[in-house]
N, C-alpha and C. Protein backbone atom coordinates (compact mmCIF):
# COMPACT_ATOMS: atom_id res chain seq x y z
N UNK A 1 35.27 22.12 7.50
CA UNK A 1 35.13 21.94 8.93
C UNK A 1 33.71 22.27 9.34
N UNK A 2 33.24 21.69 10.11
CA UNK A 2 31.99 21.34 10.51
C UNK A 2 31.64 22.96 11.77
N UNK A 3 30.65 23.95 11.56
CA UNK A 3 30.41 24.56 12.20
C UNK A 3 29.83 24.26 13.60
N UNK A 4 30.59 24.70 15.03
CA UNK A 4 29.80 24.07 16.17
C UNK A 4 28.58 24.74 16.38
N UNK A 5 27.70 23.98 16.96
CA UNK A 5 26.10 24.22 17.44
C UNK A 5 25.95 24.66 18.40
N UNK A 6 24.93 25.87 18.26
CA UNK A 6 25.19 26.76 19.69
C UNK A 6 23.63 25.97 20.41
N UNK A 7 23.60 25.82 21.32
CA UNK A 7 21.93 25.46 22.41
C UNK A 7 20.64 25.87 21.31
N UNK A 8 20.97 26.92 20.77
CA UNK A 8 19.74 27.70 19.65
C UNK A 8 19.37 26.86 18.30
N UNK A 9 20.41 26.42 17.70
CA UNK A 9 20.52 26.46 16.57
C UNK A 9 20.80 24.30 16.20
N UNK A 10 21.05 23.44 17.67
CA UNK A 10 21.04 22.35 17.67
C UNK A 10 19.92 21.24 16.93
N UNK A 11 19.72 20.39 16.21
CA UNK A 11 18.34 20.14 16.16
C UNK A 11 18.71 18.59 15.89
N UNK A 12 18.02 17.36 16.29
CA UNK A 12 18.38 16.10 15.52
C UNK A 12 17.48 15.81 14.56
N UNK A 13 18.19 15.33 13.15
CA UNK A 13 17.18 15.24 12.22
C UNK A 13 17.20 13.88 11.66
N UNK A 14 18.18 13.41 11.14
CA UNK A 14 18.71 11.90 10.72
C UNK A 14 18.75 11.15 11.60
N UNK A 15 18.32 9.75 11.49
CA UNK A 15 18.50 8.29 12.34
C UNK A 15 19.72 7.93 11.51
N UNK A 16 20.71 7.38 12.16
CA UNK A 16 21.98 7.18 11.89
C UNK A 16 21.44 5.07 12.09
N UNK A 17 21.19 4.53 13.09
CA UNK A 17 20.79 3.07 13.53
C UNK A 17 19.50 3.10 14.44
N UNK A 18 19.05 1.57 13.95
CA UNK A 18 18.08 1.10 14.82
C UNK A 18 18.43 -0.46 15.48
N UNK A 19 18.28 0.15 16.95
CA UNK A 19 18.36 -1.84 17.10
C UNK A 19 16.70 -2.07 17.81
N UNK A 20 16.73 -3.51 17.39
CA UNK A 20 15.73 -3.96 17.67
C UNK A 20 16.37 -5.74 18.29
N UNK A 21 15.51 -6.17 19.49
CA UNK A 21 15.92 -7.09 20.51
C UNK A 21 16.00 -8.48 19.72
N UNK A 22 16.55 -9.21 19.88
CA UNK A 22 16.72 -10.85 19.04
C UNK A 22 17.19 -11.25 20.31
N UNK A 23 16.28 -12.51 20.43
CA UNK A 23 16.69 -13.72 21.38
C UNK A 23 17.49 -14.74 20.55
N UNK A 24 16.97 -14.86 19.33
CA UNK A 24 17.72 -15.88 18.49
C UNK A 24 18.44 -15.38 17.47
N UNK A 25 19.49 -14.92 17.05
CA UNK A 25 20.08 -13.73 16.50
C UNK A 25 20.49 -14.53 14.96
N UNK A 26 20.96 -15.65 14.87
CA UNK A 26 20.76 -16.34 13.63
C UNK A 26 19.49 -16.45 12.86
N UNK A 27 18.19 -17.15 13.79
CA UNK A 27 16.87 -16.99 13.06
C UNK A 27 16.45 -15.57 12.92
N UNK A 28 16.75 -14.75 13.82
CA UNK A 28 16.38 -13.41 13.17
C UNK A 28 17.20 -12.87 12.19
N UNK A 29 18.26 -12.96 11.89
CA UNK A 29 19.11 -12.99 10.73
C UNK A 29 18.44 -13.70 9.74
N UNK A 30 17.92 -14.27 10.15
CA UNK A 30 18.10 -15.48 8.63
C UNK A 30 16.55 -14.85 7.99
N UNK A 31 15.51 -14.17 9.26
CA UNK A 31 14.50 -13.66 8.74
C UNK A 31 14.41 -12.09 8.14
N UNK A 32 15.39 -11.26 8.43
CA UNK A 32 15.67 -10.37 7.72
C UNK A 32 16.11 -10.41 6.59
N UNK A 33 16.90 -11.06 6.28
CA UNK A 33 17.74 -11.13 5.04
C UNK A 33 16.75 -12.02 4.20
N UNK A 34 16.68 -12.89 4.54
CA UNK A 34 15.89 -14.08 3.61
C UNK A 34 14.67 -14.00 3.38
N UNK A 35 13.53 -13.97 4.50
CA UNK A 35 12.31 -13.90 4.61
C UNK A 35 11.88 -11.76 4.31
N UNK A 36 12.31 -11.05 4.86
CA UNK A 36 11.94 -9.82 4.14
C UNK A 36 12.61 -9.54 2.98
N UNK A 37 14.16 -9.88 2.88
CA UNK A 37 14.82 -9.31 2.13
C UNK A 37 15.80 -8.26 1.93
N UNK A 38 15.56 -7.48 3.31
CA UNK A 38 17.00 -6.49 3.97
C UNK A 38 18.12 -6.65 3.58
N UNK A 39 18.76 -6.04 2.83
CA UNK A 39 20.19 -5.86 2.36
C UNK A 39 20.87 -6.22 3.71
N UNK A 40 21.91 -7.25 3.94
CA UNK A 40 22.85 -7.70 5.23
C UNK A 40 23.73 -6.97 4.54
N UNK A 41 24.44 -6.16 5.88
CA UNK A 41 25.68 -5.81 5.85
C UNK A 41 26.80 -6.62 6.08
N UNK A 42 26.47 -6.85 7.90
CA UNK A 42 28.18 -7.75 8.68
C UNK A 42 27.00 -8.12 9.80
N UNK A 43 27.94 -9.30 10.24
CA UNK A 43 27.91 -9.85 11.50
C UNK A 43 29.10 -9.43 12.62
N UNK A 44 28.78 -8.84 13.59
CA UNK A 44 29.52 -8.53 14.96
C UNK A 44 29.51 -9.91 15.64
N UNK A 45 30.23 -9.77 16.83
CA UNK A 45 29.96 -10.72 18.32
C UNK A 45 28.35 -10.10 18.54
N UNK A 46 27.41 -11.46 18.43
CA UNK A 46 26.26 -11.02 18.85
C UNK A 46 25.23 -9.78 18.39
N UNK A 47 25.81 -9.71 17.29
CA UNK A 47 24.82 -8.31 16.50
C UNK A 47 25.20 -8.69 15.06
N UNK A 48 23.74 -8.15 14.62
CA UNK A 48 23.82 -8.60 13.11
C UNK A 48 23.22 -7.30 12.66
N UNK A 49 23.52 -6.76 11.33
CA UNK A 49 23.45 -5.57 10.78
C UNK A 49 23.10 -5.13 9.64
N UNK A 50 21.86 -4.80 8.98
CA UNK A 50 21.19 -4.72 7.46
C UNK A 50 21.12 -2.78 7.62
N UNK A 51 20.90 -2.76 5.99
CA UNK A 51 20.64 -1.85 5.54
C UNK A 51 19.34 -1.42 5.16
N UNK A 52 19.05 -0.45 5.58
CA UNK A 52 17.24 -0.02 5.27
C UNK A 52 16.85 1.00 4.84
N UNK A 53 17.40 1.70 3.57
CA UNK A 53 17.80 2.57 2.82
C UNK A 53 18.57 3.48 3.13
N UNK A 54 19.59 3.26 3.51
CA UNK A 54 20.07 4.52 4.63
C UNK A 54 20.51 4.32 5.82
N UNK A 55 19.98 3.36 6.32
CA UNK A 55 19.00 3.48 8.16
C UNK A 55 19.71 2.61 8.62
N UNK A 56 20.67 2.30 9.23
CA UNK A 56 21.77 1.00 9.71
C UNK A 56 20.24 0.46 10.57
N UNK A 57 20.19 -0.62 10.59
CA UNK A 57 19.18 -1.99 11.59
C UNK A 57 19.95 -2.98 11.99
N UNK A 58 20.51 -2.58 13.46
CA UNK A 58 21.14 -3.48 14.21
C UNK A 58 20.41 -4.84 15.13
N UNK A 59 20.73 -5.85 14.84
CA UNK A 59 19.73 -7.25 15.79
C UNK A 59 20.96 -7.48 16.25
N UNK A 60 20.41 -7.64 18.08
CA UNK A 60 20.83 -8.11 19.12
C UNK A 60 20.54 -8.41 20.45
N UNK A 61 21.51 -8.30 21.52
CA UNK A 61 20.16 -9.22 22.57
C UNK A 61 19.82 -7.43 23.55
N UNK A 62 18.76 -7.74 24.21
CA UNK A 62 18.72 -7.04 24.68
C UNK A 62 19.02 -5.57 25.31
N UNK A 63 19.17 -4.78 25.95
CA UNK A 63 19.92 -3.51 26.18
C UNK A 63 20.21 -3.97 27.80
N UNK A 64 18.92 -4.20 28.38
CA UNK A 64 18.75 -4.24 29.88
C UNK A 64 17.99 -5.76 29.72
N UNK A 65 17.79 -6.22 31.47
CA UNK A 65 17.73 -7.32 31.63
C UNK A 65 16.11 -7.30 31.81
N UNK A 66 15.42 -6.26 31.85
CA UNK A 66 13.88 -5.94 32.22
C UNK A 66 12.78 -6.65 31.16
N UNK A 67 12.05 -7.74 32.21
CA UNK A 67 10.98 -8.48 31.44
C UNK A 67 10.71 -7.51 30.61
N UNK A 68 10.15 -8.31 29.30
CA UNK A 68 8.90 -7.95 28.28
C UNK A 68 9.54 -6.73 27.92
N UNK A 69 11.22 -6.71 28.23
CA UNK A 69 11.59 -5.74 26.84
C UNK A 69 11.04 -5.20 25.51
N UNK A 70 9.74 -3.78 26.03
CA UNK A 70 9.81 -3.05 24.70
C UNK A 70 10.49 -2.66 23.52
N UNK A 71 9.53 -3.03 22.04
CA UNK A 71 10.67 -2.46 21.48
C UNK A 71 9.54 -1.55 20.25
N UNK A 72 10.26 -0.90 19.46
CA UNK A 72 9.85 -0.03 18.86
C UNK A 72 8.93 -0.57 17.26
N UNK A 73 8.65 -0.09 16.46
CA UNK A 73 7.74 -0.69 15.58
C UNK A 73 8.66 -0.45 14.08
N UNK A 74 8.64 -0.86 13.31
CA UNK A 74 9.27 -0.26 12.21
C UNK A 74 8.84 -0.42 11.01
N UNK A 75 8.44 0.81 10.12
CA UNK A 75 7.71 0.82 9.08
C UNK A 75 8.46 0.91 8.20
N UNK A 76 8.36 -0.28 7.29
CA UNK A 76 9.21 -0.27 5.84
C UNK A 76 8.25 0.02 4.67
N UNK A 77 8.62 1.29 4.46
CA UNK A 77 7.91 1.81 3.08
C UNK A 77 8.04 1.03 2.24
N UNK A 78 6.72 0.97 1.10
CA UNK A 78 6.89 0.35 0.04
C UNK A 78 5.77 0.98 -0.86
N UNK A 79 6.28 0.97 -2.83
CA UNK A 79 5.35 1.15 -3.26
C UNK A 79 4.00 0.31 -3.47
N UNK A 80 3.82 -0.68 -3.70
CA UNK A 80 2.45 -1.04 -3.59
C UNK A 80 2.32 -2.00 -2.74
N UNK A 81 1.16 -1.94 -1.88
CA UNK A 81 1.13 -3.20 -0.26
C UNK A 81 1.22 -4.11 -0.49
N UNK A 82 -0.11 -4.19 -1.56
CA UNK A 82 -0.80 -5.49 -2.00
C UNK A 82 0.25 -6.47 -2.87
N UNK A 83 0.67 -6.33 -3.48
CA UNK A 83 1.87 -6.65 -4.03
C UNK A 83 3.15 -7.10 -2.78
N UNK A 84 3.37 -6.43 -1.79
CA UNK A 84 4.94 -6.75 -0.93
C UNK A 84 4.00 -7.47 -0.20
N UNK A 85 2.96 -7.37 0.46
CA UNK A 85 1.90 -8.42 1.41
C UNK A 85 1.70 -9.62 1.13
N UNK A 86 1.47 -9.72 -0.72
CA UNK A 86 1.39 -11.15 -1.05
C UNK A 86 2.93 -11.95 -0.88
N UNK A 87 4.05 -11.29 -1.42
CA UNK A 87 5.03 -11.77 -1.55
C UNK A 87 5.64 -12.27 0.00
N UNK A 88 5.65 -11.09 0.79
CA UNK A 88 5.78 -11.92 2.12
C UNK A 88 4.69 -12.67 2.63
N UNK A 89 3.59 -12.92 2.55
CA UNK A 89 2.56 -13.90 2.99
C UNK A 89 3.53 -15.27 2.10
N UNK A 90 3.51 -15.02 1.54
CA UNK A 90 3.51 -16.40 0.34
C UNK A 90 5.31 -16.90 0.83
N UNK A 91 5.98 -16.03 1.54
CA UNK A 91 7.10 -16.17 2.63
C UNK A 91 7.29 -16.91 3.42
N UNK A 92 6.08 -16.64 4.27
CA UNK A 92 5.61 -17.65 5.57
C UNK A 92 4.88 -16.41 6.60
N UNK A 93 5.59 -15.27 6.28
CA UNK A 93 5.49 -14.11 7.13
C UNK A 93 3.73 -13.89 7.64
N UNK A 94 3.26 -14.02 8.80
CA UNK A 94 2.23 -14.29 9.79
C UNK A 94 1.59 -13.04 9.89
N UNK A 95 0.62 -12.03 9.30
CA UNK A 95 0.09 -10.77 9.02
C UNK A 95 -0.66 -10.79 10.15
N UNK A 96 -0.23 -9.84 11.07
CA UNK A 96 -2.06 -9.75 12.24
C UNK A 96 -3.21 -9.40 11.25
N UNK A 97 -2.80 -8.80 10.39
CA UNK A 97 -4.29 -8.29 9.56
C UNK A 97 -3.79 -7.83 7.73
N UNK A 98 -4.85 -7.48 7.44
CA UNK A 98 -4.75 -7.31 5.63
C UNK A 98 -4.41 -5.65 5.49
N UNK A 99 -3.86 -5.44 4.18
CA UNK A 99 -3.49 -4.02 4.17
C UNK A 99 -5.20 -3.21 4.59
N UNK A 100 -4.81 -2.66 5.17
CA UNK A 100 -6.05 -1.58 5.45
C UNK A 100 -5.61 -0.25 5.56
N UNK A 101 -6.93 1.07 5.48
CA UNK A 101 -6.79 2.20 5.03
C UNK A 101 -6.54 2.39 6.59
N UNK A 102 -5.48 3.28 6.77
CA UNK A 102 -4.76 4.16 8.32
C UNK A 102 -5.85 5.59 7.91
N UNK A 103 -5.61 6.41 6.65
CA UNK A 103 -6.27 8.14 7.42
C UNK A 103 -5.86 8.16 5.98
N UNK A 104 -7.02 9.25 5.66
CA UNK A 104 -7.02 10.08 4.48
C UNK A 104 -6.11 11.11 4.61
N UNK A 105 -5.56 12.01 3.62
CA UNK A 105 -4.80 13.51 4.10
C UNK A 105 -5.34 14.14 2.36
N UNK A 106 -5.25 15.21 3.12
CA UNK A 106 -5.12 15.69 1.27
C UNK A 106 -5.36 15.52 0.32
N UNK A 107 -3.32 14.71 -0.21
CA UNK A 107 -3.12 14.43 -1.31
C UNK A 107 -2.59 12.93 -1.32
N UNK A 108 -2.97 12.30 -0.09
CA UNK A 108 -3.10 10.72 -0.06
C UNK A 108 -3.37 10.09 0.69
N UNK A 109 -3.44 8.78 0.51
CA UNK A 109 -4.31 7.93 1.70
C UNK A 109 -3.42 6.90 2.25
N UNK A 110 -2.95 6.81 3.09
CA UNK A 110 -2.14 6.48 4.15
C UNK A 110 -2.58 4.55 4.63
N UNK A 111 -1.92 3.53 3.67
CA UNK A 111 -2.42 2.42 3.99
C UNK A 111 -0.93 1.62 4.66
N UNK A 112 -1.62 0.45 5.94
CA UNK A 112 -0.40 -0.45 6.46
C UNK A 112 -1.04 -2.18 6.36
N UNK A 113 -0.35 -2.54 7.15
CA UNK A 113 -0.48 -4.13 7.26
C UNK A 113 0.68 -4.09 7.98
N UNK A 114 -0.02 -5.06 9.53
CA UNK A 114 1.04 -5.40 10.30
C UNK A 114 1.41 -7.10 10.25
N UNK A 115 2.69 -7.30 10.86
CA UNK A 115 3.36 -8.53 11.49
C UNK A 115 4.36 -8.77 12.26
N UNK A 116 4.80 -9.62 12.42
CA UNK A 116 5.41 -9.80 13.78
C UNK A 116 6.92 -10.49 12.96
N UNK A 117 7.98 -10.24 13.64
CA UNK A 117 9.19 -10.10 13.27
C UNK A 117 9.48 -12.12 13.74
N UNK A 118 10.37 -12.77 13.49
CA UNK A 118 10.51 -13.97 14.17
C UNK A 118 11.12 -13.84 16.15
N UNK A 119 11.54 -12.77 16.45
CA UNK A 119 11.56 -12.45 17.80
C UNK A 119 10.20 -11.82 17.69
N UNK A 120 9.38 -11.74 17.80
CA UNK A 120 8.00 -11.39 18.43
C UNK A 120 8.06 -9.23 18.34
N UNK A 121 8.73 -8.99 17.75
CA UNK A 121 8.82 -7.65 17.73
C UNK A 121 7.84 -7.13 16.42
N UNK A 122 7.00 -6.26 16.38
CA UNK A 122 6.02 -5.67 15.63
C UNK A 122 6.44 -4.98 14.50
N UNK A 123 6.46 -5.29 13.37
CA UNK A 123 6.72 -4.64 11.55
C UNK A 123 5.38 -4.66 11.10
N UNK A 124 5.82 -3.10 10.40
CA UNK A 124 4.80 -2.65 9.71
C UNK A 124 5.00 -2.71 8.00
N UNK A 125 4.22 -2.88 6.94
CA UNK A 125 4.49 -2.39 5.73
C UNK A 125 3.73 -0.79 5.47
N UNK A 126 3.72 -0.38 4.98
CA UNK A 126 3.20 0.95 4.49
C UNK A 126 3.01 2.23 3.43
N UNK A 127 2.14 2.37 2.71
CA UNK A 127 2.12 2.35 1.24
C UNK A 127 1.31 4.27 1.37
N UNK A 128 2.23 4.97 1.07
CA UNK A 128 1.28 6.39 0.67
C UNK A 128 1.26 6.64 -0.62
N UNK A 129 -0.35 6.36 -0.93
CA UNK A 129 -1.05 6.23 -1.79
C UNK A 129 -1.88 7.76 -2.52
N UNK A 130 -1.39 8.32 -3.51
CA UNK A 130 -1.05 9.54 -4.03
C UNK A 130 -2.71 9.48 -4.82
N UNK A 131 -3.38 10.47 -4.20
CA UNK A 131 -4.77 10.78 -5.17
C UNK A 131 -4.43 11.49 -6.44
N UNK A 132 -4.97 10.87 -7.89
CA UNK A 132 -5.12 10.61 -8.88
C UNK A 132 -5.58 12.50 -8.97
């Protein structure tokens, strides 16, 4: 049995789902699964549902009816960029730009490459790159 959480001791740590907005919920289906490669789970009424190591990624329409619905960015780790960059370029997948260096740290160097989802929503790739 699960101990209850007192106000002190509460904390959120795990993402359980993410949704992100689809106007066209088939072509964005068809670009998750096919064009990145996202493990599909199920199809709902109007929601479609992949796996992202863990991370349920729900596509569907909107939340609210408010123009130019923000939506959030999502970085899919990977081990090497240059390598998952070519493979989705060579996809069809539309890169605003080439893997480039984000910030040194430490004990690695922090590289992305962005693009744009087939609903116009912003994906990232992202590679931490472990000094030798």
């Amino acid at each position: 049995m699960d101990v209850p959480h007192t106000s002190s001791t509460f904390g959120l740590s795990a993402l359980g789902q993410i949704a992100l907005t689809a106007r066209d919920l088939d072509r964005a289906t068809a670009f998750y699964r096919d064009t990145l490669g996202v493990p599909f789970l199920f199809r709902a009424p109007n929601l479609a549902f992949f796996d992202c190591g863990g991370v349920r990624l729900m596509l569907g329409p909107a939340e609210s009816a408010a123009p130019g619905h923000p939506g959030s960015t999502l970085y899919f780790r990977v081990d090497d960029l240059e390598s998952a960059y070519a493979v989705l370029a060579g996809r069809g997948v539309g890169f605003t730009d080439r893997p480039h260096l984000i910030a040194r740290m430490p004990d690695h160097d922090l590289w992305m490459a962005f693009f744009a989802d087939s609903e116009g929503n912003t994906l990232a790739l992202m590679s931490e790159v472990r000094h030798l």
